[in-house]
Protein backbone atom coordinates (compact mmCIF):
# COMPACT_ATOMS: atom_id res chain seq x y z
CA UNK A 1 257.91 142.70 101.18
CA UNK A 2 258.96 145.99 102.02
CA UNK A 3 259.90 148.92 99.72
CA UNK A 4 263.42 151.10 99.65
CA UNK A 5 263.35 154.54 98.59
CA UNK A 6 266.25 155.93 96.93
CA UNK A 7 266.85 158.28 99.42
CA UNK A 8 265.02 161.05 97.62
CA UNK A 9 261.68 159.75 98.97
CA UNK A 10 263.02 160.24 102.62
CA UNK A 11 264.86 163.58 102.55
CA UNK A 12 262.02 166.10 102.35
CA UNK A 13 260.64 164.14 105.31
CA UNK A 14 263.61 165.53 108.08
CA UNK A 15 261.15 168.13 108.85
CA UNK A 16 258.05 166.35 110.22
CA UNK A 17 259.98 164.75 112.87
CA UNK A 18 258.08 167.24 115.75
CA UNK A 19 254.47 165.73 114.41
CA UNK A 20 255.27 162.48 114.51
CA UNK A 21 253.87 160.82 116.58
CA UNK A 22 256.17 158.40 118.08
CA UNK A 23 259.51 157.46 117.59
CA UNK A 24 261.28 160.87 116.54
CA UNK A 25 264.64 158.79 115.25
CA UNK A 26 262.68 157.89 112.15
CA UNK A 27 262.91 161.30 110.77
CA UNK A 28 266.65 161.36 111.22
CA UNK A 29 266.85 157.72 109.83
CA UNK A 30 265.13 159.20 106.44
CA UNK A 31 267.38 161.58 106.49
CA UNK A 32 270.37 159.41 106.91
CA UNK A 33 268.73 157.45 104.15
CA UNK A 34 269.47 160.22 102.06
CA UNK A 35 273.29 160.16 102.13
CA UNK A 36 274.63 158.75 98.92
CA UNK A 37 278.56 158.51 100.21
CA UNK A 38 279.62 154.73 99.53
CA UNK A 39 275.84 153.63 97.76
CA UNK A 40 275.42 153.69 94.00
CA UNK A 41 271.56 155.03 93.83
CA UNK A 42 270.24 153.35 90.81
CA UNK A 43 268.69 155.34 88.15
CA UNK A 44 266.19 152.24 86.30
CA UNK A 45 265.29 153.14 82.65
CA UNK A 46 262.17 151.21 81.77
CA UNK A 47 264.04 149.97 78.19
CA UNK A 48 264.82 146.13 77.23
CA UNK A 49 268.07 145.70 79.27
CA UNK A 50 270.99 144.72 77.19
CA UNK A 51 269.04 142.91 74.45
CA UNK A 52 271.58 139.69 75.07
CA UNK A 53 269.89 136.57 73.84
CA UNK A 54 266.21 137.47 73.23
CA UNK A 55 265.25 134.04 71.90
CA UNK A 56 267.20 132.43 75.02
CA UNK A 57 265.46 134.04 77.43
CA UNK A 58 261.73 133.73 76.09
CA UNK A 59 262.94 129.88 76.27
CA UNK A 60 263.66 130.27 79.75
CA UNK A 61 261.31 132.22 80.30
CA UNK A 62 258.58 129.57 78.99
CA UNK A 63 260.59 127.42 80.97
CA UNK A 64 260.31 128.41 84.23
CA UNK A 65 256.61 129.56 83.42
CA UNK A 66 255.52 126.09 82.90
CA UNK A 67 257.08 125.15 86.51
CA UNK A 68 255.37 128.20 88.45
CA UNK A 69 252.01 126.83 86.53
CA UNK A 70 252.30 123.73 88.75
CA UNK A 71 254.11 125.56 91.56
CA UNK A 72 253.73 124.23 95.03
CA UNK A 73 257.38 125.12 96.69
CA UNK A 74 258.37 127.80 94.94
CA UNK A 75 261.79 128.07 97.37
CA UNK A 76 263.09 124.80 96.00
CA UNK A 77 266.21 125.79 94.28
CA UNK A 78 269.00 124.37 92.39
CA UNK A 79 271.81 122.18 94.08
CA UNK A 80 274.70 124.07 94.92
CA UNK A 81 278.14 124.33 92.94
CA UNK A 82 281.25 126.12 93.16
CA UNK A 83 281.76 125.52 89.55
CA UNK A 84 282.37 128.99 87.24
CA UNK A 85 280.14 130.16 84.52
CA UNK A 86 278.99 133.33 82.41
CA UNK A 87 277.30 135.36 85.27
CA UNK A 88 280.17 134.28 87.94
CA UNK A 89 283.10 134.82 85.22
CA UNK A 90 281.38 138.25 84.73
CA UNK A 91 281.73 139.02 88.23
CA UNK A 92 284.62 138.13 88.25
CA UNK A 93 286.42 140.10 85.27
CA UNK A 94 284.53 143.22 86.60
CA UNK A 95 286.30 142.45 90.41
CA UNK A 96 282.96 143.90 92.28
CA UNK A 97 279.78 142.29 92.71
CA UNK A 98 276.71 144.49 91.96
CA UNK A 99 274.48 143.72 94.74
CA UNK A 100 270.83 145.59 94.80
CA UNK A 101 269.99 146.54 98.72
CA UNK A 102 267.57 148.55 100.75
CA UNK A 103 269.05 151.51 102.61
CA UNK A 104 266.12 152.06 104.81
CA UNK A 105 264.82 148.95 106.29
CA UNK A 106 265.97 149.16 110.28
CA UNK A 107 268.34 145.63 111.27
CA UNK A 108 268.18 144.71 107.39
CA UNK A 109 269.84 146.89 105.13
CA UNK A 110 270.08 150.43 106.59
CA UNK A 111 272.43 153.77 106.54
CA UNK A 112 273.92 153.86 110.37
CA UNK A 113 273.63 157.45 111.07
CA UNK A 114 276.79 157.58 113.06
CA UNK A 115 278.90 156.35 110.36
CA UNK A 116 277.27 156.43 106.98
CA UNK A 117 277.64 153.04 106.23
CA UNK A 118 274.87 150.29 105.42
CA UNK A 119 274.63 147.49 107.91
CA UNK A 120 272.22 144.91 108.82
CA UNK A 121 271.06 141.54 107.90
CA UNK A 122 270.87 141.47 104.72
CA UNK A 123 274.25 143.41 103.97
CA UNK A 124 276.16 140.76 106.12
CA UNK A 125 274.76 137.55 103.61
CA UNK A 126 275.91 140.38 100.44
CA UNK A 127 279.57 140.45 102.09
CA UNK A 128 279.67 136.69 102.90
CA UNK A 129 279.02 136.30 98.74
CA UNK A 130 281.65 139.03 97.74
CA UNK A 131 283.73 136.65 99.68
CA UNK A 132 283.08 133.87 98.48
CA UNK A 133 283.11 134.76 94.68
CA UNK A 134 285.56 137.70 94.63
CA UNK A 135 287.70 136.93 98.11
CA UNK A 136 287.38 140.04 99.66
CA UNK A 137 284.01 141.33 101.56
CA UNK A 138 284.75 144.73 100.54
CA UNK A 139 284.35 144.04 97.06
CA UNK A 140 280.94 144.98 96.41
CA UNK A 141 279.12 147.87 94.72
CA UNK A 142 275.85 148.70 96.63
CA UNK A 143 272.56 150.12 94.39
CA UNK A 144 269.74 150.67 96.40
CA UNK A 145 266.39 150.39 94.87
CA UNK A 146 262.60 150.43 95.27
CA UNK A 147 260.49 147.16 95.45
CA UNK A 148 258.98 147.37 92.70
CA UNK A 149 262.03 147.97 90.66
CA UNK A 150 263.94 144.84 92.11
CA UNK A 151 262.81 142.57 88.79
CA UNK A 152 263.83 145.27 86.39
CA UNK A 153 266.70 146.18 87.77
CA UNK A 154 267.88 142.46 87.59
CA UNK A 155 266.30 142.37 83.93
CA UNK A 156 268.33 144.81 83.02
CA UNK A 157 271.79 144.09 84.31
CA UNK A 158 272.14 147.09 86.54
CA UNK A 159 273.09 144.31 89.63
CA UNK A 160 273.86 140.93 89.43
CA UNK A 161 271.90 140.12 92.94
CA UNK A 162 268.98 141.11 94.77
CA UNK A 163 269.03 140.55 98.48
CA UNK A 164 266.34 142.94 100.07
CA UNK A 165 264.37 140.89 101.99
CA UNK A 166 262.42 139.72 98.72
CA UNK A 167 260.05 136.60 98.94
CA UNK A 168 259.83 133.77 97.00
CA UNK A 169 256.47 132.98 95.47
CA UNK A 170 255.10 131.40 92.42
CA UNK A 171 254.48 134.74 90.62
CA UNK A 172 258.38 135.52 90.86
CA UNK A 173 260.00 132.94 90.02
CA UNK A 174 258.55 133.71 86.53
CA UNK A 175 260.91 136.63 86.44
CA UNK A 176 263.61 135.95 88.31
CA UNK A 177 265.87 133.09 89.48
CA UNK A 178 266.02 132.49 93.77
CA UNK A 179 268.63 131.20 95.88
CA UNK A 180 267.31 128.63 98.56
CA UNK A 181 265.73 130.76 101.16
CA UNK A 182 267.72 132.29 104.49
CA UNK A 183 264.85 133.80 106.20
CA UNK A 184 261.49 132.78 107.05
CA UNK A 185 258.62 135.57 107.43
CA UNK A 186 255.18 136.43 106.91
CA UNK A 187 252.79 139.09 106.46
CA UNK A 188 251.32 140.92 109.67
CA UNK A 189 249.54 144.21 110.47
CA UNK A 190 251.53 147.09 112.25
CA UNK A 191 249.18 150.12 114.24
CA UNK A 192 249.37 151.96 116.82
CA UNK A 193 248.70 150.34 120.22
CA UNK A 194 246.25 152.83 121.21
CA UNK A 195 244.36 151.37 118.05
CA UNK A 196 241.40 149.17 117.91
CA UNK A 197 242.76 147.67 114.52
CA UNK A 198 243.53 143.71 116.09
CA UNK A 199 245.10 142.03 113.16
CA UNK A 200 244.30 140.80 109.66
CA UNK A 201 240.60 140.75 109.95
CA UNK A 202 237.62 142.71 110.12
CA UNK A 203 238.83 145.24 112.06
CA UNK A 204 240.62 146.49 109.37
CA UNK A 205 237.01 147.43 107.71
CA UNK A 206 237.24 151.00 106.57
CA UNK A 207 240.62 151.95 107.66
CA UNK A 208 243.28 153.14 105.77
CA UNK A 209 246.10 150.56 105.38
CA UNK A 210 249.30 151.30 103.41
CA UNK A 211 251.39 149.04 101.57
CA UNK A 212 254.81 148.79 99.39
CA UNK A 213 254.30 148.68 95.20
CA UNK A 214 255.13 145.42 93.87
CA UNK A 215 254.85 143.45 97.28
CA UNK A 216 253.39 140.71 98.62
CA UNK A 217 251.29 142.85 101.39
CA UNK A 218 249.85 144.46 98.60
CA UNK A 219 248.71 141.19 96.83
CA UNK A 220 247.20 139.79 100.12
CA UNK A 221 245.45 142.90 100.34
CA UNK A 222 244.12 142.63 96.54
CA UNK A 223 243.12 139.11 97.52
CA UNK A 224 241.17 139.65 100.56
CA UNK A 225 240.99 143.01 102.22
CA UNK A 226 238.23 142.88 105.01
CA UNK A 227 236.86 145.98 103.68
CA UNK A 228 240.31 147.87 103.85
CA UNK A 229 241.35 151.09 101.66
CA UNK A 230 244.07 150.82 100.10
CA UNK A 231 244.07 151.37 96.99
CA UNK A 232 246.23 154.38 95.99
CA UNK A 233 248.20 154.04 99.37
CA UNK A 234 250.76 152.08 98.11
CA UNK A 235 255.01 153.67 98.74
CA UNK A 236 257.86 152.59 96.79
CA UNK A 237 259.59 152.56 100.88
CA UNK A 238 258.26 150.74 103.32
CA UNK A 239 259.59 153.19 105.41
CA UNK A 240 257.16 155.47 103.96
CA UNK A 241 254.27 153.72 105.54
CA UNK A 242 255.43 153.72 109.03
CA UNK A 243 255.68 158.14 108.67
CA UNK A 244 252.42 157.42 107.22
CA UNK A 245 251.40 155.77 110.02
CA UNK A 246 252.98 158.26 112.43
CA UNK A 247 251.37 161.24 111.07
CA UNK A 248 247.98 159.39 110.91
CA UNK A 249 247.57 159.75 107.29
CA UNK A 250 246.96 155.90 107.54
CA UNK A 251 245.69 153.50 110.08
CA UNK A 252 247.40 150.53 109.76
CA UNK A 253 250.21 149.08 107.69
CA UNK A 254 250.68 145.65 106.38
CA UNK A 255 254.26 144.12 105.47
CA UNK A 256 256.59 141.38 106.44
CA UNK A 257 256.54 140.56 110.15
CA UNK A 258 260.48 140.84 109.87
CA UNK A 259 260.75 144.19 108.69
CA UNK A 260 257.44 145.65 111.05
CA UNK A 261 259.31 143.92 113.91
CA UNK A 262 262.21 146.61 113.33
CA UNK A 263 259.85 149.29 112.79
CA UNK A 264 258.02 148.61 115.73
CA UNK A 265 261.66 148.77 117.64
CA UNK A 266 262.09 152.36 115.91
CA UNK A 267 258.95 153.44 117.40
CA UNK A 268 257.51 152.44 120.79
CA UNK A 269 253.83 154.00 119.87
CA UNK A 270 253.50 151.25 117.46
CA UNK A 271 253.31 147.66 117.57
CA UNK A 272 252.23 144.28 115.73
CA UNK A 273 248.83 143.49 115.42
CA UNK A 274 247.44 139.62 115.34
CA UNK A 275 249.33 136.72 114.19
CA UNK A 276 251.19 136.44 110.86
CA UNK A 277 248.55 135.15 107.92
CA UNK A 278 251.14 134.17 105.60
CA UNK A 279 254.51 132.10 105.70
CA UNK A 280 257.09 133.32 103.37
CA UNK A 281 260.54 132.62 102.41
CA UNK A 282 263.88 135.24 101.43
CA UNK A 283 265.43 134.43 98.71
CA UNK A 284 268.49 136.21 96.93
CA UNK A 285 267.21 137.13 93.44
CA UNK A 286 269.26 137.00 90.13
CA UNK A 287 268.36 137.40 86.87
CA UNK A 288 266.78 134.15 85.16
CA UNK A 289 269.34 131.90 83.30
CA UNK A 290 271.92 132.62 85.39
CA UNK A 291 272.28 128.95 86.69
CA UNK A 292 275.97 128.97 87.51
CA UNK A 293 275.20 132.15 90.03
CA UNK A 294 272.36 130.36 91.40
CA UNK A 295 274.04 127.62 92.55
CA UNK A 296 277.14 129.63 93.38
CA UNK A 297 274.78 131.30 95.62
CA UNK A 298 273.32 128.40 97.69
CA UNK A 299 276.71 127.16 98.04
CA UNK A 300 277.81 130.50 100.34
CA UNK A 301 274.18 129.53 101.82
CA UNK A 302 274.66 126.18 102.76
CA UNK A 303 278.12 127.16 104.82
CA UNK A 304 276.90 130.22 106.12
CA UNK A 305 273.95 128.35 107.58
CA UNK A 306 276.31 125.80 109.07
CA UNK A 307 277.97 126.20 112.64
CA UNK A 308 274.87 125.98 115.03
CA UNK A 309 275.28 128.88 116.92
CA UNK A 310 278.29 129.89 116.55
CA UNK A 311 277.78 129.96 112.47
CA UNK A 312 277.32 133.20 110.14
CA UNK A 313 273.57 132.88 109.97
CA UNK A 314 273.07 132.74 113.53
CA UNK A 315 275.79 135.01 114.44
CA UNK A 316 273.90 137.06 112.17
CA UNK A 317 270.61 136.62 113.61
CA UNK A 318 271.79 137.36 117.24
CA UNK A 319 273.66 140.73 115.83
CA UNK A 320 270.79 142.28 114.17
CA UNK A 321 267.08 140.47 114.24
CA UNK A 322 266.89 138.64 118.00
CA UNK A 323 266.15 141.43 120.06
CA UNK A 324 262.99 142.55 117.76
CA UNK A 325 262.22 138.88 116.56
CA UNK A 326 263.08 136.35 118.96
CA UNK A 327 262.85 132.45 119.18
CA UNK A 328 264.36 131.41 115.95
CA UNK A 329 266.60 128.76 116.76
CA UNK A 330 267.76 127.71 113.67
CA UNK A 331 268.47 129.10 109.75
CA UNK A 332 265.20 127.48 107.62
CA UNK A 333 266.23 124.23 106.00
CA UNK A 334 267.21 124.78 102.33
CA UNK A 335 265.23 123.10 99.62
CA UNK A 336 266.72 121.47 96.24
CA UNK A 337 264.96 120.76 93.05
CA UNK A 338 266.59 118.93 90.07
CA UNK A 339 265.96 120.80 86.67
């Protein structure tokens, strides 16, 4: 999974654009990253949230510890309803849905320089819920944050959704609660084409490879490495690792296929390396116990999947992901579980 900066990570970076050494545009995306008009930057404290129902959520947390213990499809979620409860009514009284984004991640969630705004991917499915729940598409508050502040920032009520192209595993749904998944992914290597690094495998030995904190490149990487560094090359932005990679203070980067595919669109130097070693799934994260949002959520999934081509998700797809990942003919196939 890729990082998000706040913006503060990308600004002092509008400089280096002449030593880069591909695609010049990603110094002026940083910068456009930077702009704060119509995004709420979120300022996490690291303190215990709003200290509602302690003893509840240890019991849900034990709870959904026991079923990651014997996870094996950690993207089954639970059956969608359109049925009101705490976290939706909350939404609702406040009249804006508090939806946690990246503002850097090219055909996902990114600023458009032109206009300011954030488009992509992943701010289409936000809009389609602020519709759903609140009526109006508009009615959202956008906080970007880092990757490895997407649990805490849920934790601690500072948005009521995560959808920043965050994958479902076994270790997550620990902490937080998943829609059923909308994207399918998985982890690749991105290098220059000039280099002789060829995928995930030994010709990584020795090189530098950079990764986002608190994703799921970086846990591959802990797992099995081929000899990599990497250790202490780790961003909060994924953007951060392609500069990296452009001003050859690394030699390879490792990250969602999905999100290197748009890099590798930014910059034509660069490009994917090997086959994808992993198969992942997006989920939209909430915080855990909120049941009635979760199944709120896979509701707006289950018709904005629907349509064939001329549906949301694939309207979607063709708008912002086709051109830089093509093939996919079809949203993935949600999954339900019962408890």
């Amino acid at each position: 999974m890729s990082g998000t900066g706040s913006g503060a990570g990308a600004g002092p970076r509008t400089g280096v654009g002449s030593r880069l050494r591909g695609w010049g545009g990603v110094a002026g995306m940083a910068a456009a990253c930077a702009l704060t008009a119509a995004v709420t930057l979120l300022p996490l404290s690291h303190g215990a949230g709003d200290g509602q129902g302690e003893a509840g959520g240890r019991s849900v947390a034990r709870a959904v510890t026991a079923r990651a213990d014997t996870c094996e499809e950690p993207e089954r979620s639970l059956r969608p309803s359109t049925a009101d409860g705490p976290a939706i009514e909350k939404i609702k009284a406040r009249g804006k849905l508090i939806a946690g984004v990246d503002q850097n991640s090219f055909r996902w969630g990114y600023r458009n320089p032109a206009t300011g705004d954030l488009e992509g991917f992943d701010i289409d499915l936000v809009r389609a819920v602020a519709k759903d729940i609140l009526g109006d598409p508009d009615k959202v508050i956008y906080r970007a944050i880092p990757t490895n502040q997407r649990v805490l920032a849920l934790r601690e009520d500072k948005v009521d959704v995560v959808v920043r192209t965050m994958t479902v595993n076994c270790s997550r749904i620990k902490d937080v609660a998943f829609s059923t998944a909308y994207f399918q992914a998985g982890q690749q290597v991105l290098a220059p084409k000039k280099s002789a690094v060829k995928g995930y495998d030994a010709s990584l030995a020795g090189r530098k490879v950079c990764t986002a904190k608190g994703s799921t490149a970086y846990d591959a990487l802990a797992a099995k490495s081929f000899g990599a560094k990497f250790e202490g090359l780790t961003v909060s932005s994924q953007l951060d690792c392609l500069v990296r990679l452009q001003l050859g203070e690394v030699d390879a980067v490792v990250t969602d296929n999905a999100l290197a595919a748009g890099q590798a669109a930014q910059d034509p130097a660069v490009e994917l390396k090997g086959e994808p070693f992993t198969q992942e799934y997006y989920g939209i994260a909430v915080k855990l116990g909120s049941d009635d949002l979760v199944r709120r959520l896979n509701h707006v999934l289950d018709d904005y999947r629907e349509g064939g081509d001329d549906g949301p998700w694939m309207k979607a797809y063709g708008k912002w992901l086709k051109d830089d990942l093509p093939g996919i003919e079809k949203p993935p196939e949600p999954k339900y579980r019962d408890n």
